[in-house]
Protein backbone atom coordinates (compact mmCIF):
# COMPACT_ATOMS: atom_id res chain seq x y z
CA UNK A 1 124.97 159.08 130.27
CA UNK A 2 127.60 156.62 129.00
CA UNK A 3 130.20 158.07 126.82
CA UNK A 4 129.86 155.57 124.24
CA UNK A 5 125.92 155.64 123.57
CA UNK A 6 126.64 159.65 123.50
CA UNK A 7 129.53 158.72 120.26
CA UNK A 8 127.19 156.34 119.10
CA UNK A 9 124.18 159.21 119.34
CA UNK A 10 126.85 161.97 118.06
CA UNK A 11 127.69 159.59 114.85
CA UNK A 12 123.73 159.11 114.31
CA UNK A 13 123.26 162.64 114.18
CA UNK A 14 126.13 163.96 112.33
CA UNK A 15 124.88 161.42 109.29
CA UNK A 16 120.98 162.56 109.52
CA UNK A 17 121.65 165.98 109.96
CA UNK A 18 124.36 165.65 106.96
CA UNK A 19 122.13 164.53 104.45
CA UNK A 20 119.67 167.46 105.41
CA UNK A 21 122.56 169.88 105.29
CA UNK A 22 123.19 168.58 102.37
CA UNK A 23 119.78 168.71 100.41
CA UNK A 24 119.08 172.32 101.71
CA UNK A 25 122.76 172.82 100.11
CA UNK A 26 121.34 171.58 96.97
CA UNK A 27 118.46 174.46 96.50
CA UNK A 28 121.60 177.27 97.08
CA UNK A 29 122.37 178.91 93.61
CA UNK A 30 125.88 178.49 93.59
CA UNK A 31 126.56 178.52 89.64
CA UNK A 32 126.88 182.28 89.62
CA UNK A 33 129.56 182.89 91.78
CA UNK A 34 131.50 180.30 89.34
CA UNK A 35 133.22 180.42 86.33
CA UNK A 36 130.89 178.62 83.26
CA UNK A 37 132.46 175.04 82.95
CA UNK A 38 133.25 174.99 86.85
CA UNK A 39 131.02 172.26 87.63
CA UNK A 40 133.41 170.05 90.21
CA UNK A 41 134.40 172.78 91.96
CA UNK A 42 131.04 173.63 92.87
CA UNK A 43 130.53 170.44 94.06
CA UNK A 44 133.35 170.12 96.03
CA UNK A 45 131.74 173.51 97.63
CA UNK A 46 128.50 172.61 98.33
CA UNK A 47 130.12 169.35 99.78
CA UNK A 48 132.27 171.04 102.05
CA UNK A 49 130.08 173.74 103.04
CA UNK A 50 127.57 171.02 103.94
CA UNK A 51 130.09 169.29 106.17
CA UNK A 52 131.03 172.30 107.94
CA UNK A 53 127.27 173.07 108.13
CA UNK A 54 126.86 169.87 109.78
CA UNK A 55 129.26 170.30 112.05
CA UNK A 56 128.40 173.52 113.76
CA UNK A 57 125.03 171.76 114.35
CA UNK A 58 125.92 168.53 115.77
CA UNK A 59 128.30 170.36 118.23
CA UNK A 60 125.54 172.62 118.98
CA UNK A 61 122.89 170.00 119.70
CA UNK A 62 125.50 167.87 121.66
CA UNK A 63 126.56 170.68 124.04
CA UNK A 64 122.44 170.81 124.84
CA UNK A 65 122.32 167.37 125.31
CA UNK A 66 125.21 167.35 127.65
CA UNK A 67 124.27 169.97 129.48
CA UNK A 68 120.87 168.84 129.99
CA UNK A 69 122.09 165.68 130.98
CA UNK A 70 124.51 167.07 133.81
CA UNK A 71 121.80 169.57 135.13
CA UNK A 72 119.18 166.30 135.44
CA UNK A 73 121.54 164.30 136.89
C-alpha cells in the first residue's frame, strides 16, 4: 500500500476515533477526583486523556492494517 494513502488513512482515523474517544470521555465522572471550582483543569484532563486514548488506538489499528497488508501481499 502507498505510504501516503496509509498517512492520509492514519489522519482519517486518528480524527474519527478522537471524537469517539472523546464523547465516551465525556460520560467519565471526573468532578470527584477534583477540587470544587476546578472546572479547566478537568477539561484539560479529559482532553488529554482523550488524545492519549486516541492514540493507543490508532497505533493499534495501524499495526493490523500493516501487517495485514504485508502478509496479503
Amino acid at each position: 500500500m502507498d505510504p501516503n494513502a496509509l498517512a492520509l488513512l492514519e489522519a482519517l482515523l486518528f480524527f474519527v476515533i478522537l471524537a469517539i474517544t472523546f464523547k465516551a470521555m465525556m460520560a467519565f465522572d471526573v468532578h470527584k477526583h477534583f477540587q470544587k471550582g476546578a472546572v479547566w483543569q478537568m477539561q484539560i484532563t479529559v482532553i488529554f486523556m482523550s488524545l492519549a486514548l486516541s492514540y493507543l488506538v490508532l497505533k493499534a489499528i495501524m499495526n493490523l492494517i500493516i501487517i495485514s497488508v504485508q502478509l496479503f501481499i
